[in-house]
Protein backbone atom coordinates (compact mmCIF):
# COMPACT_ATOMS: atom_id res chain seq x y z
CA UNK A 1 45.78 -5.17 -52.48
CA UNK A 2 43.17 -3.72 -54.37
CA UNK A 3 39.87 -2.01 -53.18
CA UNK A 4 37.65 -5.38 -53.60
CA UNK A 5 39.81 -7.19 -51.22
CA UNK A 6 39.81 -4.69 -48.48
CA UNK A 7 35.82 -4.73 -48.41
CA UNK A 8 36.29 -8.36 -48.49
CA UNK A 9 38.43 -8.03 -45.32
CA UNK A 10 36.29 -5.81 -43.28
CA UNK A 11 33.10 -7.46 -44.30
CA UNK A 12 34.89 -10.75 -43.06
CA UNK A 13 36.34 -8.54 -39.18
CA UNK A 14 32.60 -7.31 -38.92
CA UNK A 15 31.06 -10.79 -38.74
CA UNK A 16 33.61 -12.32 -36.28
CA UNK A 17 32.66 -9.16 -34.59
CA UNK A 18 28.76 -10.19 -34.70
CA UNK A 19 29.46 -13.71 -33.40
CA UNK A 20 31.46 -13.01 -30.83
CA UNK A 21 29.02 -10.72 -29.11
CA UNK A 22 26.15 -12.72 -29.48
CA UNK A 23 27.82 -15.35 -27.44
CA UNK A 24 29.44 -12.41 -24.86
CA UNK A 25 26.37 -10.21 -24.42
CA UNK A 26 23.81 -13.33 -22.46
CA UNK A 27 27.16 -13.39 -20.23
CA UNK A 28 26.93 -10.22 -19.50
CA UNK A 29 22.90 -9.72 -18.93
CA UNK A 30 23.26 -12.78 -16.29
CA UNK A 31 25.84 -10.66 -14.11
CA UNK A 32 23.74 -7.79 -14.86
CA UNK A 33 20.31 -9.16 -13.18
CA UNK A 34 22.68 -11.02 -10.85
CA UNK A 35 23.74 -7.61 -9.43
CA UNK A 36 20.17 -6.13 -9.90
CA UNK A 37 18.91 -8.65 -7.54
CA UNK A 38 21.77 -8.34 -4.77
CA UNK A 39 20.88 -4.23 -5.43
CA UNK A 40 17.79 -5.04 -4.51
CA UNK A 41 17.97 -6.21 -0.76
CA UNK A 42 17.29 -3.21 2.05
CA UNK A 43 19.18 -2.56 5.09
CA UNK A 44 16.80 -5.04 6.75
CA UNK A 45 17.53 -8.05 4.70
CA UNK A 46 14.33 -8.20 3.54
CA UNK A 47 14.03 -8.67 -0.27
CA UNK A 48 10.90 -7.41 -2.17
CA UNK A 49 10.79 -8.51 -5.79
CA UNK A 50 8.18 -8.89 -8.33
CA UNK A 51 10.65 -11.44 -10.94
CA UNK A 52 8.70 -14.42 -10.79
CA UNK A 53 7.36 -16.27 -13.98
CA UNK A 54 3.54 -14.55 -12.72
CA UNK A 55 3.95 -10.84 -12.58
CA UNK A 56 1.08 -10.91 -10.08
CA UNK A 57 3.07 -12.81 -7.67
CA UNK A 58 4.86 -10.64 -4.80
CA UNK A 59 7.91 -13.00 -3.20
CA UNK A 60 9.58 -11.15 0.00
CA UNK A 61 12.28 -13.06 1.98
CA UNK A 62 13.77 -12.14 5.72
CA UNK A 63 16.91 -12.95 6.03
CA UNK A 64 18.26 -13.92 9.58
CA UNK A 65 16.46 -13.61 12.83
CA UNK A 66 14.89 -10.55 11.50
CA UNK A 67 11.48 -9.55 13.26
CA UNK A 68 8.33 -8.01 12.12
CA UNK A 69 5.77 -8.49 9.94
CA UNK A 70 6.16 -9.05 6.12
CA UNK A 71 5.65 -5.59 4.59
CA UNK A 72 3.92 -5.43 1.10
CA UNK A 73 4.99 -2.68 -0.97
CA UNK A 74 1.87 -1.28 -2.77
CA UNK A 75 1.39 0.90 -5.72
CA UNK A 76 0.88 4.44 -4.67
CA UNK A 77 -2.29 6.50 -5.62
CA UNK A 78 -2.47 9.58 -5.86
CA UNK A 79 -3.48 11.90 -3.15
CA UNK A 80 -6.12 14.01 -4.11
CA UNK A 81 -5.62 17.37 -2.81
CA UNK A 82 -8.62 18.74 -1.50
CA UNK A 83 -9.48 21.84 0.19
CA UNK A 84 -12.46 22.57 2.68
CA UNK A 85 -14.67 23.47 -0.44
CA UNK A 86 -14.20 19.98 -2.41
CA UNK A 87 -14.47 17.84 0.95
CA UNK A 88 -17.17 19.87 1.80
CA UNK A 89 -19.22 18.63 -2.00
CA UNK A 90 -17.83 15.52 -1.93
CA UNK A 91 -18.59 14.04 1.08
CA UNK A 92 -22.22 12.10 2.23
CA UNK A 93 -21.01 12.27 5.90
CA UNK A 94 -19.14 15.14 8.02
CA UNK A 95 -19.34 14.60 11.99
CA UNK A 96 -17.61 15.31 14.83
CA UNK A 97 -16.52 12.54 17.54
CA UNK A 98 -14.22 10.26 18.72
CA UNK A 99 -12.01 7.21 17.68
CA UNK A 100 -13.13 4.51 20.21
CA UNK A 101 -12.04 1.24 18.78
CA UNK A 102 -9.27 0.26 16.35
CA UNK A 103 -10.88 -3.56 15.20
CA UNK A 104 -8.52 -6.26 14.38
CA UNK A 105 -7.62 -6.12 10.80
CA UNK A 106 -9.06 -8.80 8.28
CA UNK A 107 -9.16 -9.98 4.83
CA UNK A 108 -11.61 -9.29 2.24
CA UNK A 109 -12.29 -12.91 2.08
CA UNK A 110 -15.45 -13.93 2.67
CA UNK A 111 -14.43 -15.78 6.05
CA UNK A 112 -12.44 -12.68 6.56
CA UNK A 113 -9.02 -15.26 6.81
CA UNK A 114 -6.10 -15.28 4.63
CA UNK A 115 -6.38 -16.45 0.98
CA UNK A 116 -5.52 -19.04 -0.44
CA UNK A 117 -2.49 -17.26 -2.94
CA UNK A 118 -0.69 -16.69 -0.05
CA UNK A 119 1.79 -19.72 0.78
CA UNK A 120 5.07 -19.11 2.97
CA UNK A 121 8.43 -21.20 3.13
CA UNK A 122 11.48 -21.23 4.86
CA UNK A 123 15.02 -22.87 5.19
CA UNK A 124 18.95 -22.26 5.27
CA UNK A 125 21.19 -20.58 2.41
CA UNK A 126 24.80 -22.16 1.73
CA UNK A 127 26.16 -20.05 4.24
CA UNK A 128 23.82 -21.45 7.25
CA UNK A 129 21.96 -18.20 6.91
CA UNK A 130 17.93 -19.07 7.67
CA UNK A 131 15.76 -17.60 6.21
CA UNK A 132 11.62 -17.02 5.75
CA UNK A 133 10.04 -16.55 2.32
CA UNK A 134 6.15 -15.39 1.90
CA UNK A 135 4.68 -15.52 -2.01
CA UNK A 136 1.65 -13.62 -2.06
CA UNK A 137 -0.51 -13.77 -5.15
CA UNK A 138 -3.73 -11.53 -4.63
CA UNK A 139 -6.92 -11.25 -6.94
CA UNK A 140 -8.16 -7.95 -7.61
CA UNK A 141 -10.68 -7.49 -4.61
CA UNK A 142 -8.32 -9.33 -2.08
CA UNK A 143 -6.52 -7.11 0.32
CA UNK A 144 -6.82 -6.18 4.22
CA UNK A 145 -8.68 -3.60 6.01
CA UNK A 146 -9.28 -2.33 9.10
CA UNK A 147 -12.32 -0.85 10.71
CA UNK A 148 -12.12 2.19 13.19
CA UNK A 149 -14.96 2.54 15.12
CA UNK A 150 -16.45 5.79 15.27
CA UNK A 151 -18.76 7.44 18.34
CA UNK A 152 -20.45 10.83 16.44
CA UNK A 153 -20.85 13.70 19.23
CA UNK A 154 -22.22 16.43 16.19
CA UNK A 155 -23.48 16.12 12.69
CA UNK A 156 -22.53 18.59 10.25
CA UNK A 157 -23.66 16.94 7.11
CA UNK A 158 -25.45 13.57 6.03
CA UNK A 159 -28.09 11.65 8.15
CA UNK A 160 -25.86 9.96 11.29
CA UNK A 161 -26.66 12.22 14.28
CA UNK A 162 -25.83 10.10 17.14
CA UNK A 163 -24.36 6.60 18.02
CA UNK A 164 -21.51 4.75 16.54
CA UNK A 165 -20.40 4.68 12.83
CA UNK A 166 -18.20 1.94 11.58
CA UNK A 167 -15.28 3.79 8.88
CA UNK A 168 -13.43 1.08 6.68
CA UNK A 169 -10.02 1.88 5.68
CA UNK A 170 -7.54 -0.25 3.13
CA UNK A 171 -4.61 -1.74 5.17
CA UNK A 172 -3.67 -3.32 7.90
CA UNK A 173 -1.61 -5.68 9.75
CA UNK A 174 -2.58 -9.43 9.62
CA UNK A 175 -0.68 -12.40 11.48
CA UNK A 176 2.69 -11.69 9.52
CA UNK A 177 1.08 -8.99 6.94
CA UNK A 178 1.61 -5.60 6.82
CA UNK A 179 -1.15 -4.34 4.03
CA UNK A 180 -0.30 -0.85 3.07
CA UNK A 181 -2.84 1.80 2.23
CA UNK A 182 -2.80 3.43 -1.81
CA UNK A 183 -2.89 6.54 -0.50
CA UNK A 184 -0.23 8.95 1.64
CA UNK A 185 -2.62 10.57 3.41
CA UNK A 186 -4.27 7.52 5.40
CA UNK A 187 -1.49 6.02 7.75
CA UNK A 188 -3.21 3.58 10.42
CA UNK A 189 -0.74 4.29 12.80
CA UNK A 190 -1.53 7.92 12.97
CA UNK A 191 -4.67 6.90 14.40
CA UNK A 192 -5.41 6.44 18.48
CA UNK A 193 -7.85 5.51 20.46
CA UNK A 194 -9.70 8.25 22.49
CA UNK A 195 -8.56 10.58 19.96
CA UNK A 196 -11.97 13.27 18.73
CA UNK A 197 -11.61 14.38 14.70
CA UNK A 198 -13.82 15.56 12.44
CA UNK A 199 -14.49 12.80 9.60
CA UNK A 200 -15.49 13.10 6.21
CA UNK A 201 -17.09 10.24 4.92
CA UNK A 202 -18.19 8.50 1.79
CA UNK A 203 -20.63 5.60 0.94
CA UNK A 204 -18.52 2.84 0.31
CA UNK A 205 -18.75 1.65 -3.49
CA UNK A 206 -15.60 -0.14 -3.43
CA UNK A 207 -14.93 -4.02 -3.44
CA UNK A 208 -15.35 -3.92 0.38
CA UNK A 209 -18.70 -2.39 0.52
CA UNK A 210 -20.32 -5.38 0.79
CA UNK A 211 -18.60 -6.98 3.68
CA UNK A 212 -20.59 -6.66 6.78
CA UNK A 213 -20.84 -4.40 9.26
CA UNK A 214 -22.79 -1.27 7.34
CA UNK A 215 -19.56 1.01 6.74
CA UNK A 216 -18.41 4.37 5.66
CA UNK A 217 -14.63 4.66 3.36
CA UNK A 218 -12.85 7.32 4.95
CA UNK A 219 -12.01 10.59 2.46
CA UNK A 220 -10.38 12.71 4.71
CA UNK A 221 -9.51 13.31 8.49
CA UNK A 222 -8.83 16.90 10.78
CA UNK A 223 -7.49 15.86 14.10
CA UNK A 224 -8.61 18.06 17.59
CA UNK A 225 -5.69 20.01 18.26
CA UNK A 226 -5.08 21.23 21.98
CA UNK A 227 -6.28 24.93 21.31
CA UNK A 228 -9.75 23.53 19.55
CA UNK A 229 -8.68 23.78 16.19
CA UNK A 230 -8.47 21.57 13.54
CA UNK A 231 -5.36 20.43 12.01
CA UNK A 232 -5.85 20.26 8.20
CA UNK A 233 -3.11 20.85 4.84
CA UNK A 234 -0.31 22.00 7.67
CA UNK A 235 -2.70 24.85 8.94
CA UNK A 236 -5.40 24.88 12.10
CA UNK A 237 -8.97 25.49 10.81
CA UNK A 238 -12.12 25.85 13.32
CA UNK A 239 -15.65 24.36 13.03
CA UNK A 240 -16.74 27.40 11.71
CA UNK A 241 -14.25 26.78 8.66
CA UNK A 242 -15.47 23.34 8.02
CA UNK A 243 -19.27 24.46 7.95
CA UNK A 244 -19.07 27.10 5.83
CA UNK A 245 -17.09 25.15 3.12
CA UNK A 246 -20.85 22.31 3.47
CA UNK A 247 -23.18 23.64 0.63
């Protein structure tokens, strides 16, 4: 056999080769995202994808007699890690007081109820296994917030020196809805009634700052700590701290 007819050969084993993995390898990707999607269901049976034919369309199923709300699992922003100095500049409002109402959460729609890209479903796998399915398809300024209503005792910087302030913060819980915050450092549930901080405010130039009542977007919190401190970046810091760091 001479040299020709071996190339001959191997050309002819390399395209059998080519066809027979082009009809193998969609085979294989199906089991692949088959897998990927079983993968992809917590402990709780709840299933939180974003494969849909609309990228902008979150689908989460329970599975069972689960309970609870439907959690949303937002993007994470980062935390901006600012000391006394920076909150101190960057702030329009710095008081003292306490946290006297927690308001229902709402939407950002203008009757303040759920929008209309939000559509639920349920019914029964093979198995007999119910289950409840929420698609949620949101436009950029659609979202829920909650309003924590704010009684100022002292002033430290900006022009509120008495009365109530209203502070709007991103998430929420909403019939079935769990809306989570973008940022780490604001967890509703860490907040309580009757509980005195020291809040530092911004004017809200966000896509809820036109949504009645007048509001403030909180930047940061320091809780009241038992021995009169503030609790701020895993250290206690006193009044005197926080006015020194206001220009």
């Amino acid at each position: 056999m001479n040299n020709k007819n071996i190339i001959l050969i191997i050309l002819f084993l390399c395209a059998i080769l080519i066809v027979a993995f082009a009809f193998v390898y969609p085979s294989l990707k199906s089991t692949e995202n088959e897998a990927n999607n079983l993968n992809s269901t917590n402990g709780n049976g709840a299933h939180n994808s974003n494969e849909t034919n609309d990228s902008n369309i979150t689908t989460i199923t329970k599975v069972g007699n689960e309970s609870g709300p439907f959690v949303m699992v937002g993007a994470q922003a980062d935390t901006p890690n600012y000391s006394l100095e920076n909150l101190g500049q960057l702030s329009d409002l710095i008081v003292f007081g306490t946290l006297i109402e927690i308001k229902p959460a709402a939407w950002s729609t203008p009757d303040g109820e759920e929008p209309a890209g939000v559509t639920r479903s349920s019914g029964v796998f093979e198995d007999g296994t119910p289950y409840q399915m929420i698609s949620i398809k949101l436009k950029p300024d659609e979202m829920i917030y909650t309003d924590l209503i704010f009684e100022i005792e002292d002033t430290y910087k900006g022009n509120e020196t008495s009365g109530k302030v209203a502070i709007r913060v991103i998430g929420g819980e909403y019939s079935d809805i769990s809306f989570p915050n973008p940022s780490e450092s604001v967890d509703l549930r860490q907040f309580k009634e009757g509980d005195k901080y020291i809040v530092c405010l911004v004017n809200d130039r966000g896509p809820l700052k036109d949504i009645e009542p007048k509001h403030y977007s909180l930047r940061e919190k320091l809780p009241l700590q038992d021995d009169g401190t503030f609790f701020y970046k895993n250290k206690n810091v006193t009044i005197e701290d926080v006015k020194n760091a206001i220009p």
